[in-house]
C-alpha atoms as a PDB file:
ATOM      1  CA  UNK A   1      -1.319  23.574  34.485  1.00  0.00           C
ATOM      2  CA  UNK A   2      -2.966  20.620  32.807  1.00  0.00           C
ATOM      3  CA  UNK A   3      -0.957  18.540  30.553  1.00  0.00           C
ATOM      4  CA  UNK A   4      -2.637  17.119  27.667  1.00  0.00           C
ATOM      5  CA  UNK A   5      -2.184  13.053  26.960  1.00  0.00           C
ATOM      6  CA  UNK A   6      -0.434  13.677  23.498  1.00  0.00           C
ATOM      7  CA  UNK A   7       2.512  16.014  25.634  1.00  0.00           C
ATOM      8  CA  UNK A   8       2.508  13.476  28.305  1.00  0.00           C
ATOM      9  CA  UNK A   9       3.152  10.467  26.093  1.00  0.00           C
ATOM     10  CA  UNK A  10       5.802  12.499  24.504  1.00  0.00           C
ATOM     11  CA  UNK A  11       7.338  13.524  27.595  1.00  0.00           C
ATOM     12  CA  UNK A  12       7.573   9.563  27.903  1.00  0.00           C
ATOM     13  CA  UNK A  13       8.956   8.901  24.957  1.00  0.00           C
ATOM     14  CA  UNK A  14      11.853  11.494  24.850  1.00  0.00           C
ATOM     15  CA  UNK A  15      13.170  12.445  28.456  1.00  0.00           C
ATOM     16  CA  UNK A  16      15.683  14.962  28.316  1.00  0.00           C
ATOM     17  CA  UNK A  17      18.328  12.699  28.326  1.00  0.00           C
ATOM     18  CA  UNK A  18      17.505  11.283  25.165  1.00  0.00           C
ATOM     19  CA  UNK A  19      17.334  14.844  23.373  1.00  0.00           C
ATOM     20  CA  UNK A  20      20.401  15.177  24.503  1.00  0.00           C
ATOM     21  CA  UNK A  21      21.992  11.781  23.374  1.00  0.00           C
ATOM     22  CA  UNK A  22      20.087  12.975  19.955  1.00  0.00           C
ATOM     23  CA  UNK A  23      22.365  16.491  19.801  1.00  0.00           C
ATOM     24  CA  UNK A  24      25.208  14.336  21.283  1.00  0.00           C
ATOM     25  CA  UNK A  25      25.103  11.377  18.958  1.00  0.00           C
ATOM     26  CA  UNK A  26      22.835  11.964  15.953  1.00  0.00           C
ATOM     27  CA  UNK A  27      21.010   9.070  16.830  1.00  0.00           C
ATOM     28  CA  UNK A  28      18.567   7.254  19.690  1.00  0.00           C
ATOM     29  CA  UNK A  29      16.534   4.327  20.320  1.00  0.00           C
ATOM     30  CA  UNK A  30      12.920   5.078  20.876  1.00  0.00           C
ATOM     31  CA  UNK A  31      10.811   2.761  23.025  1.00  0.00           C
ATOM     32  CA  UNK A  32       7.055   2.445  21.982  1.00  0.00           C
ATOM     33  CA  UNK A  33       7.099   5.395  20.230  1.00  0.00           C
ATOM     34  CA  UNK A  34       3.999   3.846  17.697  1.00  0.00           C
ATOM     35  CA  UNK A  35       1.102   2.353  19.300  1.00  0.00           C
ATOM     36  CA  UNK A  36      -0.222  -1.424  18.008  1.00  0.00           C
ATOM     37  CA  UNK A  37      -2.737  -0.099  15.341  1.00  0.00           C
ATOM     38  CA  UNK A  38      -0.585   2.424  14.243  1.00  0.00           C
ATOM     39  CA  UNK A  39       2.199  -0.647  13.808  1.00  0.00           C
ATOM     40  CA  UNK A  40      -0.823  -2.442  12.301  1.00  0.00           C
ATOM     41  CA  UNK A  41      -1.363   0.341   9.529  1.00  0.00           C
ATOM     42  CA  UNK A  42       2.126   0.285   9.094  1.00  0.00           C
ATOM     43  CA  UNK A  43       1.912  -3.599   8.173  1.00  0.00           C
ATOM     44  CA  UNK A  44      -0.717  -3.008   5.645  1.00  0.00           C
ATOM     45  CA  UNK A  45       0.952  -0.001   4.329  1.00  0.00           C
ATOM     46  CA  UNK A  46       4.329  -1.964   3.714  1.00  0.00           C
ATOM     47  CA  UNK A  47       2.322  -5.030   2.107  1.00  0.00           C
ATOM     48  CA  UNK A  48       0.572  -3.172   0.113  1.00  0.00           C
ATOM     49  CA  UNK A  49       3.295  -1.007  -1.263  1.00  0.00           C
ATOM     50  CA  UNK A  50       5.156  -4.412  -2.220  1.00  0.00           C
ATOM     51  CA  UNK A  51       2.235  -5.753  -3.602  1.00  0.00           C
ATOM     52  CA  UNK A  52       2.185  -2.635  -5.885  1.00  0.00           C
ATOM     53  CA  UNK A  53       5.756  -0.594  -6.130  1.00  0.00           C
ATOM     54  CA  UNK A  54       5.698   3.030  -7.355  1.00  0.00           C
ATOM     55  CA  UNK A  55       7.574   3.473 -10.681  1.00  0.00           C
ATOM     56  CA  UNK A  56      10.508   5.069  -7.897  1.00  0.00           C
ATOM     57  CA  UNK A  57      10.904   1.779  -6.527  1.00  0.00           C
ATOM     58  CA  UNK A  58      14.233  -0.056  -7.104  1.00  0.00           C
ATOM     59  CA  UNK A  59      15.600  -3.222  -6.196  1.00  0.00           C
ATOM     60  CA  UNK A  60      18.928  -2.930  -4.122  1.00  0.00           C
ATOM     61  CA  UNK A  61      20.468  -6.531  -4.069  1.00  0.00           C
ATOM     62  CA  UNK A  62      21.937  -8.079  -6.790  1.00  0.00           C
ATOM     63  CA  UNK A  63      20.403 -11.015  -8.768  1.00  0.00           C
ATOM     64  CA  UNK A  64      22.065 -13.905  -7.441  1.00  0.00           C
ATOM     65  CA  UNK A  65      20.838 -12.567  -3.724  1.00  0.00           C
ATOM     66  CA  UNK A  66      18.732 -15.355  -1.825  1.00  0.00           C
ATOM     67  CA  UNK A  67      16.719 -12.815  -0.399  1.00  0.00           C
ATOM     68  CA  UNK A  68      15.414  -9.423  -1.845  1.00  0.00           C
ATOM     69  CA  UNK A  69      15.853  -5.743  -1.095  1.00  0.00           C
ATOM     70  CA  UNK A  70      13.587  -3.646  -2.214  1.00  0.00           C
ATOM     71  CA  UNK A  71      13.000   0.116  -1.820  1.00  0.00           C
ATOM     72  CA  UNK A  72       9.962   2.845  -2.411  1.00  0.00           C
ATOM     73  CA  UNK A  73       9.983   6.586  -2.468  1.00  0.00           C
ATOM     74  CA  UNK A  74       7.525   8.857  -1.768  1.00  0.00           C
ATOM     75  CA  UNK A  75       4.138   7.757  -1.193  1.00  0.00           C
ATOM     76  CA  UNK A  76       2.680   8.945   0.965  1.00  0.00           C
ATOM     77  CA  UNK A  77       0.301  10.727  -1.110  1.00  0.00           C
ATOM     78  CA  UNK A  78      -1.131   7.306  -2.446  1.00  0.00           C
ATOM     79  CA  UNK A  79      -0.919   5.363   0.500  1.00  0.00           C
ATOM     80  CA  UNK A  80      -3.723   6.392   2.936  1.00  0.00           C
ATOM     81  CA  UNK A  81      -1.740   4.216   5.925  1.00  0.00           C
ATOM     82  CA  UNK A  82       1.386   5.946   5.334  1.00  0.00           C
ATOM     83  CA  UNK A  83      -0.737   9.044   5.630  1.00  0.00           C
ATOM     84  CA  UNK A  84      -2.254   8.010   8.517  1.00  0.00           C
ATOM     85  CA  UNK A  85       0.396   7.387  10.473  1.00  0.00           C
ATOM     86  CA  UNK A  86       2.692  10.277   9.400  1.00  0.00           C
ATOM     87  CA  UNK A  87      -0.073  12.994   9.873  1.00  0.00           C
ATOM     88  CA  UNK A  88      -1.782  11.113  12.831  1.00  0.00           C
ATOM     89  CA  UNK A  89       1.107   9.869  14.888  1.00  0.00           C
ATOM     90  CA  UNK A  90       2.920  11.161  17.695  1.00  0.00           C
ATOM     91  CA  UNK A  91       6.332  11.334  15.451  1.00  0.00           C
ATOM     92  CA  UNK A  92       5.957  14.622  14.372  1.00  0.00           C
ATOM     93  CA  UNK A  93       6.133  16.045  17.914  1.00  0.00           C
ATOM     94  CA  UNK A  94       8.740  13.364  18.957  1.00  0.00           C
ATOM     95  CA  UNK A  95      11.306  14.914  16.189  1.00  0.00           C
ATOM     96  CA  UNK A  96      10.087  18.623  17.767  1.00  0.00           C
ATOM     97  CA  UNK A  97      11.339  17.774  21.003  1.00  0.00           C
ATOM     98  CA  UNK A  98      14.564  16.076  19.487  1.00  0.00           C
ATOM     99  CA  UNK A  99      15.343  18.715  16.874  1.00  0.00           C
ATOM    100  CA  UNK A 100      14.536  21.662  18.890  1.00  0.00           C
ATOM    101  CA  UNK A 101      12.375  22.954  16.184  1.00  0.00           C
ATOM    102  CA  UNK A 102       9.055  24.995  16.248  1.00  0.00           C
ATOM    103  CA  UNK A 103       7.980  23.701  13.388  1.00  0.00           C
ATOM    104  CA  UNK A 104       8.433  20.418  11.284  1.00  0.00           C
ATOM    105  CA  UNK A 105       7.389  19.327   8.080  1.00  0.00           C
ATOM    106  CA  UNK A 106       7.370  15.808   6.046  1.00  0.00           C
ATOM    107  CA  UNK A 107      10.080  15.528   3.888  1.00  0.00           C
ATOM    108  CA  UNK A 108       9.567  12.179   2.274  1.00  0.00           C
ATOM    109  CA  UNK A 109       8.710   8.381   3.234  1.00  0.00           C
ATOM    110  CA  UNK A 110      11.394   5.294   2.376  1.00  0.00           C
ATOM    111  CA  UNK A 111       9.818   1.664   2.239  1.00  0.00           C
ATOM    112  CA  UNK A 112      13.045  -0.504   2.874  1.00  0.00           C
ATOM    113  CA  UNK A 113      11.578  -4.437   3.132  1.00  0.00           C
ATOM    114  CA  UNK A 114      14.819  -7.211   2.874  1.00  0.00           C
ATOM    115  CA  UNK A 115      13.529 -10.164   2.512  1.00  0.00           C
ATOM    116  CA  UNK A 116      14.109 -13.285   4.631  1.00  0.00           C
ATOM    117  CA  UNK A 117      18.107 -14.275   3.675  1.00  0.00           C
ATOM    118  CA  UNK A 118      18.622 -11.598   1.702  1.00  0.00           C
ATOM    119  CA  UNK A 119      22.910 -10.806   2.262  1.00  0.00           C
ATOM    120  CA  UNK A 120      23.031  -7.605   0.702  1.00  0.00           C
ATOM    121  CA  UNK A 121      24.699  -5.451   2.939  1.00  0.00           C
ATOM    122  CA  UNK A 122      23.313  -1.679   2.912  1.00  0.00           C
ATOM    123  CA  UNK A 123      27.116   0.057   3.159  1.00  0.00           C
ATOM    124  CA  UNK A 124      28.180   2.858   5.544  1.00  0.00           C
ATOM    125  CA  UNK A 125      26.726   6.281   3.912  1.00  0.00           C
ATOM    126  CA  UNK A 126      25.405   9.890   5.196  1.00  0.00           C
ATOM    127  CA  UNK A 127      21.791  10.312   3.401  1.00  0.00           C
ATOM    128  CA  UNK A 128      22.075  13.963   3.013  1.00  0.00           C
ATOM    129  CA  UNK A 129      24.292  14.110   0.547  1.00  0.00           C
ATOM    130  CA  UNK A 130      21.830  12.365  -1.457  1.00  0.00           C
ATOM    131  CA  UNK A 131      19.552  14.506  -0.813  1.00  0.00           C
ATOM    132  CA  UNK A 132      18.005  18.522  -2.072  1.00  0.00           C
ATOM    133  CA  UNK A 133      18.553  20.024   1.498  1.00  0.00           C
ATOM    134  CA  UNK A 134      20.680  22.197   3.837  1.00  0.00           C
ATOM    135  CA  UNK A 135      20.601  22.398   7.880  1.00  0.00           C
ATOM    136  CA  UNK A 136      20.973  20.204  10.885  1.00  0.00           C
ATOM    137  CA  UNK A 137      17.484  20.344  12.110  1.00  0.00           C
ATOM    138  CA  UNK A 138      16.009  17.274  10.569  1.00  0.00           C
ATOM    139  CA  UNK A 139      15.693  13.492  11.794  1.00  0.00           C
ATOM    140  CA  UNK A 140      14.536  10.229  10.077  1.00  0.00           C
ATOM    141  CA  UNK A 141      12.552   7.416  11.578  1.00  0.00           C
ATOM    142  CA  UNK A 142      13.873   3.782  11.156  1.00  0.00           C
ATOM    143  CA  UNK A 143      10.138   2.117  11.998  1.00  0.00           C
ATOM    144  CA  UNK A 144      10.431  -2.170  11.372  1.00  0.00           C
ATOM    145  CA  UNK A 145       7.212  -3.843  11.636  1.00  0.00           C
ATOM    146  CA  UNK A 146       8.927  -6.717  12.485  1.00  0.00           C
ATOM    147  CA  UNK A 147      11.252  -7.617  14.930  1.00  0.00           C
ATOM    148  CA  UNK A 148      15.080  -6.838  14.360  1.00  0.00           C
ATOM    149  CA  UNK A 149      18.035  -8.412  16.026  1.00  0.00           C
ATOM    150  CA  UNK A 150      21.003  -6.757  16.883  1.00  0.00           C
ATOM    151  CA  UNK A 151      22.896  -8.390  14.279  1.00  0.00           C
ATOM    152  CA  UNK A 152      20.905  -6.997  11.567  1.00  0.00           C
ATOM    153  CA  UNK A 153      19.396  -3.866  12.842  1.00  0.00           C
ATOM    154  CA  UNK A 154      20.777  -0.364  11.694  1.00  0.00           C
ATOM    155  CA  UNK A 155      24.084   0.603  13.180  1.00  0.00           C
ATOM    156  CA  UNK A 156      25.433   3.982  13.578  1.00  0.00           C
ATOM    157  CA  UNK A 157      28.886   5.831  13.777  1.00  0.00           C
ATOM    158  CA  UNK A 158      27.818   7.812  16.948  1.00  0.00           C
ATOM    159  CA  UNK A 159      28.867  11.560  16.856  1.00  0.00           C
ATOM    160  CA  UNK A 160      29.307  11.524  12.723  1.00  0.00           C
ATOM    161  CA  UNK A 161      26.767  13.787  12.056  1.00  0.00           C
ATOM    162  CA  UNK A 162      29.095  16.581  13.310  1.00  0.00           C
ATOM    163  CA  UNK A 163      30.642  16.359   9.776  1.00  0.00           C
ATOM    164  CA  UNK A 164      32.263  16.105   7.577  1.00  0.00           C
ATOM    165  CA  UNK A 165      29.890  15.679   4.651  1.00  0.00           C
ATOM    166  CA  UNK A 166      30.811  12.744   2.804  1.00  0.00           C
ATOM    167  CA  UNK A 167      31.389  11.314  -0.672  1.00  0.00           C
ATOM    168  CA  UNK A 168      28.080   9.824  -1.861  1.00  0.00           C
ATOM    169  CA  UNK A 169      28.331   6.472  -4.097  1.00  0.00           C
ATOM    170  CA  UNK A 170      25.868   4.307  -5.668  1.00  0.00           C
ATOM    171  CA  UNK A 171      25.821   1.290  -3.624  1.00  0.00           C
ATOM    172  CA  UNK A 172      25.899  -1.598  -6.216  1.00  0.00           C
ATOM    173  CA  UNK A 173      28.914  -0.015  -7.951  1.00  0.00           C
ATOM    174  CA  UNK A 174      29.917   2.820  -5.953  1.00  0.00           C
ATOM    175  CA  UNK A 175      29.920   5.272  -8.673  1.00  0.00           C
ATOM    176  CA  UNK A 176      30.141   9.253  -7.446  1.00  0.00           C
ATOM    177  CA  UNK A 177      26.661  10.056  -9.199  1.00  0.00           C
ATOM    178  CA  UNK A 178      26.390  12.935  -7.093  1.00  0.00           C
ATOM    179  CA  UNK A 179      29.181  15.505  -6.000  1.00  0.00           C
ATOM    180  CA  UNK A 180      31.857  15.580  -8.515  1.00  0.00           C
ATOM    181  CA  UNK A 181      34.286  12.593  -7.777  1.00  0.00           C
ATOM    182  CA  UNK A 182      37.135  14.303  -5.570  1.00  0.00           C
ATOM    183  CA  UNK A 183      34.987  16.774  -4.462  1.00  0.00           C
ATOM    184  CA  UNK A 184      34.178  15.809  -0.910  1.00  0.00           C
ATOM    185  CA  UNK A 185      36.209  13.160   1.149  1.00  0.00           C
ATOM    186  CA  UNK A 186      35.895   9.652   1.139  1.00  0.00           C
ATOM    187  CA  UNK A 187      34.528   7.333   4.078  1.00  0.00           C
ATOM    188  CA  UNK A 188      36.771   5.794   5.609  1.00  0.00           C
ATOM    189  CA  UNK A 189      36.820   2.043   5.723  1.00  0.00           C
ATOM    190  CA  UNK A 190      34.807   1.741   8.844  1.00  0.00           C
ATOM    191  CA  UNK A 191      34.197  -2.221   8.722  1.00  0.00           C
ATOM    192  CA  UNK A 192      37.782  -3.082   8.363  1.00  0.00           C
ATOM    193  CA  UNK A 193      38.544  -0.826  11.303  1.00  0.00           C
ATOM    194  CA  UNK A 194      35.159  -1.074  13.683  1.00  0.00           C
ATOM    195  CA  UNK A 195      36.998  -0.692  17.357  1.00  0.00           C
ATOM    196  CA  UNK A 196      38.324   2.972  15.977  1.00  0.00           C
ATOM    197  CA  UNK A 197      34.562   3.902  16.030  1.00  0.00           C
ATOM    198  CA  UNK A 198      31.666   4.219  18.757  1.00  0.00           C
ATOM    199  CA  UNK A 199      29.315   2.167  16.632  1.00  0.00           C
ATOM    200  CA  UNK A 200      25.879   2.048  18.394  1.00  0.00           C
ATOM    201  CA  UNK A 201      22.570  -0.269  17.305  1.00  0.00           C
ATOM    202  CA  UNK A 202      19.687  -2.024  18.775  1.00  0.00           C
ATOM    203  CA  UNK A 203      17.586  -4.568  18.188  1.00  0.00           C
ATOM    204  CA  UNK A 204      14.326  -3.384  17.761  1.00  0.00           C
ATOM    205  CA  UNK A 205      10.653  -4.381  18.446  1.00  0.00           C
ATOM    206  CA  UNK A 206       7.068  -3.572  16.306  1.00  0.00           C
ATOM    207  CA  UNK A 207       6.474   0.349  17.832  1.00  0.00           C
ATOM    208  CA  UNK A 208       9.567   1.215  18.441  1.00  0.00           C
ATOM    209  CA  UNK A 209      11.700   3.050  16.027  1.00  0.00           C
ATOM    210  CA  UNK A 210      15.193   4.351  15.641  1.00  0.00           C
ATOM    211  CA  UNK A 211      16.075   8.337  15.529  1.00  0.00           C
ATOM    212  CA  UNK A 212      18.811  10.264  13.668  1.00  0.00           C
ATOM    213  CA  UNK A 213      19.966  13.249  11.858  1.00  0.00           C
ATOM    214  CA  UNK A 214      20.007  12.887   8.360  1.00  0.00           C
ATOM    215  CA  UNK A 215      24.515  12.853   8.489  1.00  0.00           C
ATOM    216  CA  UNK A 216      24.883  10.722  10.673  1.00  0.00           C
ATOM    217  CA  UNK A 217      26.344   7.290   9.209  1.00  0.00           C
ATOM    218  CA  UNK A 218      25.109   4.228   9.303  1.00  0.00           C
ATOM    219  CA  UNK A 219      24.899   0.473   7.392  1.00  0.00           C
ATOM    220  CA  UNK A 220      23.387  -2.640   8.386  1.00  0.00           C
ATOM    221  CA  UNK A 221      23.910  -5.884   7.606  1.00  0.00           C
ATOM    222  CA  UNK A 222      21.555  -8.614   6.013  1.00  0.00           C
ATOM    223  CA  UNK A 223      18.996 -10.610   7.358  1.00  0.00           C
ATOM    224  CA  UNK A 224      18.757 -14.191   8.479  1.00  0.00           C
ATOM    225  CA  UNK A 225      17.002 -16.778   6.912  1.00  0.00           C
ATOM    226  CA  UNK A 226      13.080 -16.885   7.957  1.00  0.00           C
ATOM    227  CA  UNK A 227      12.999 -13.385   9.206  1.00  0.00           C
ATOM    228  CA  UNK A 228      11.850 -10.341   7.048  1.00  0.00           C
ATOM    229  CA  UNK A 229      12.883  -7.200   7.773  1.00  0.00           C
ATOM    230  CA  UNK A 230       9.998  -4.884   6.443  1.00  0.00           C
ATOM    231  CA  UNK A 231      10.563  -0.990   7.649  1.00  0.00           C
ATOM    232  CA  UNK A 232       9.034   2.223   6.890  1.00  0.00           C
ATOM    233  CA  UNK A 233      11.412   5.229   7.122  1.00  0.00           C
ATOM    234  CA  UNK A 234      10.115   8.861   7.215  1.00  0.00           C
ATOM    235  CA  UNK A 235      11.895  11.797   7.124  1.00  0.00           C
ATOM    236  CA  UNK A 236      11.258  15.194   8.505  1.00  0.00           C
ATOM    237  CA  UNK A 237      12.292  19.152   8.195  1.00  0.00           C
ATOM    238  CA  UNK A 238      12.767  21.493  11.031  1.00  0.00           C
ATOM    239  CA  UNK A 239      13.405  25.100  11.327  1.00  0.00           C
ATOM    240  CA  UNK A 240      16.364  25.865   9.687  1.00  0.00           C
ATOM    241  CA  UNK A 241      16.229  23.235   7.161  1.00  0.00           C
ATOM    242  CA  UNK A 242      16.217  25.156   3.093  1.00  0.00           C
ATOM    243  CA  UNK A 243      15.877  23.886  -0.515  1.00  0.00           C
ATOM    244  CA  UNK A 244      19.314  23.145  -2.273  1.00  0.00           C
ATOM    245  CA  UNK A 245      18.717  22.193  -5.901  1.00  0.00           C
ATOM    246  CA  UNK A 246      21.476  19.694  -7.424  1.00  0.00           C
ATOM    247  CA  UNK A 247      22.632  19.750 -11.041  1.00  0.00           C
ATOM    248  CA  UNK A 248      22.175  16.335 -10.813  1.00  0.00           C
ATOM    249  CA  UNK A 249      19.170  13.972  -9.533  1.00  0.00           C
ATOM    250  CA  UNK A 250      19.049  13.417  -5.920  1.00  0.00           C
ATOM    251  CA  UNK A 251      17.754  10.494  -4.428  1.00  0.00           C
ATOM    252  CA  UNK A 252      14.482  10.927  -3.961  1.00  0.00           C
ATOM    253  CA  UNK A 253      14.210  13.091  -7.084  1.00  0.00           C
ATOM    254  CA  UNK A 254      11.440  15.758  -6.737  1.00  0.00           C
ATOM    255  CA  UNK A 255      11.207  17.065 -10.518  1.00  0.00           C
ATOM    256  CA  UNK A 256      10.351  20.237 -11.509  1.00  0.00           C
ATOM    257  CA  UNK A 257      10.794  21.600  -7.785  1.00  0.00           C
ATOM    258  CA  UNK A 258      13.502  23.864  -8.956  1.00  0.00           C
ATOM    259  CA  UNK A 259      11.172  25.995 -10.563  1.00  0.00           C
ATOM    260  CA  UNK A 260       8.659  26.446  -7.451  1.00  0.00           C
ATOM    261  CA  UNK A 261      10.876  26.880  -4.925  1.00  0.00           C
ATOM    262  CA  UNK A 262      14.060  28.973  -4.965  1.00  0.00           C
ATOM    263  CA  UNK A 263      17.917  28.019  -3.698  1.00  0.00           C
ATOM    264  CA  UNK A 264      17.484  28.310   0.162  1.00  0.00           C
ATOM    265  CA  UNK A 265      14.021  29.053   0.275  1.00  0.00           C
ATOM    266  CA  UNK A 266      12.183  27.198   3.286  1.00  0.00           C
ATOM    267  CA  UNK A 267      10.607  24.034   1.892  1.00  0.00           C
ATOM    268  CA  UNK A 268       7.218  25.684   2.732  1.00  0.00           C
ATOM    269  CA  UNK A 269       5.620  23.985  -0.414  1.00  0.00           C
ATOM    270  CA  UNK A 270       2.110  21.164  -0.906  1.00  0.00           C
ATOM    271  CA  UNK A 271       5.105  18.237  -0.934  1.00  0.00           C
ATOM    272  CA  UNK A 272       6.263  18.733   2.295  1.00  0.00           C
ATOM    273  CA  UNK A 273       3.646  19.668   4.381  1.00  0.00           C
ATOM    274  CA  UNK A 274       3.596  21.326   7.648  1.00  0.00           C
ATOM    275  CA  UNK A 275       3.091  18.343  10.393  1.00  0.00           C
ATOM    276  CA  UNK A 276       3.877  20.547  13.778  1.00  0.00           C
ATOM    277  CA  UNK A 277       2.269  21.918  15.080  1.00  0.00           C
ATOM    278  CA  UNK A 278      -0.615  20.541  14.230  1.00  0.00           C
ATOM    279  CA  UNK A 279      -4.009  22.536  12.239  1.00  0.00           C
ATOM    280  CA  UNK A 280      -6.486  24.019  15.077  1.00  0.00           C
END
């Protein structure tokens, strides 16, 4: 049987013990996972996204920050090196193997850039409570372009993404904008109590990128002074992921999406399209 290059690489990059540290912990480290021009389109990506935010982008540290984080939602469409890499990539076939899925699909891209200094912390949170979909077969990528140290690389409660689904706040003043306040439990206090909890990170190099299911929770801290921390996160849909329309906005918001796609459909639809396998 011949093995192709692509399978080969991804047989490199995800051995079966990391798929199972994946289903095990929600999360894994991947090494080399993006080759140096695809870290390079990355870079110019990132710098031109900054240069030019989409009217989703927000600012995420407060004024009186030294540093600056900034965030961007969703463009893919308008960034031909997002594109690139997302459609071109071997990630789409990396979060096949992980997920267990036949079949993944973009769900949408995160720009994430702190600036060097910036001290806003990014606090302990599940993302799919933020978000318009149901299942477990999903996984985001964590992709710096520059180098991250331990200290303030993405950390992760290992196993969390086992449940329970958590109460999602606002982060600059922890408001319940999403389910109704009571309606799902409250995280716990996890840095006041870190030795009660198999917390997990790595510091991270350009090309390599950090795995994990969209429950699993994580924080990180912020950056020190003449490093940036510029990182493009991409999320994808397996299998038995479906559409769950909020009453409320979910973060990204995907207006109008209600009316083109029913409650539990597939999210077969032109915004999220099919990655994996990839067009004959």
């Amino acid at each position: 049987m011949n093995i192709s290059p692509a399978n080969a690489f991804v047989d490199a990059v995800v051995s079966p013990e990391l798929a199972h540290a994946f289903e095990r912990d929600g999360v894994v480290c991947l090494r080399g996972v993006l080759k140096p021009h695809e870290v390079q389109r990355l870079r110019e990506g990132l710098d031109a996204n900054l240069t030019a935010p989409s009217p989703r982008a927000k600012v995420a540290s407060r004024p009186d920050d030294p540093g600056l984080f900034i965030e961007d939602f969703c463009n893919w469409q308008e960034n031909a090196a997002y594109r690139e890499v997302i459609t071109t990539s071997a990630l789409a076939a990396v979060a096949a193997r992980l997920t267990g899925s036949a079949t993944v699909r973009l769900y949408h891209d995160h720009m994430l850039t702190k600036e060097a200094g910036t001290v806003q912390r990014t606090p302990w949170h599940q993302d799919q409570p933020y978000y318009n979909v149901e299942g477990s077969q999903n996984v985001s990528f964590w992709i710096p372009v520059d180098p991250v140290s331990r200290p303030a690389t993405l950390e992760f409660v290992a196993g969390s993404h086992k449940g329970p689904w958590l109460m999602p706040r606002s982060f600059m003043t922890h408001e319940a904008k999403w389910f109704p306040e009571g309606s799902l439990a409250d995280l716990p206090d996890i840095e006041a109590n870190r030795s009660a909890h198999d917390i997990v990170g790595w510091a991270v190099e350009p090309g390599d990128a950090i795995a994990f299911n969209m429950l699993t929770l994580h924080a990180s801290a912020g950056v020190e002074p003449g490093r940036r921390r510029r990182v493009f996160s991409v999320r994808m849909l397996g299998d038995d992921m479906r559409h769950a329309p909020r009453p409320w906005k979910t973060s990204p918001a995907f207006p109008g999406l209600e009316a083109e796609l029913p409650a539990g459909a597939p999210m077969d639809h032109p915004l999220f399209p099919l990655l994996w396998p990839p067009a004959l």
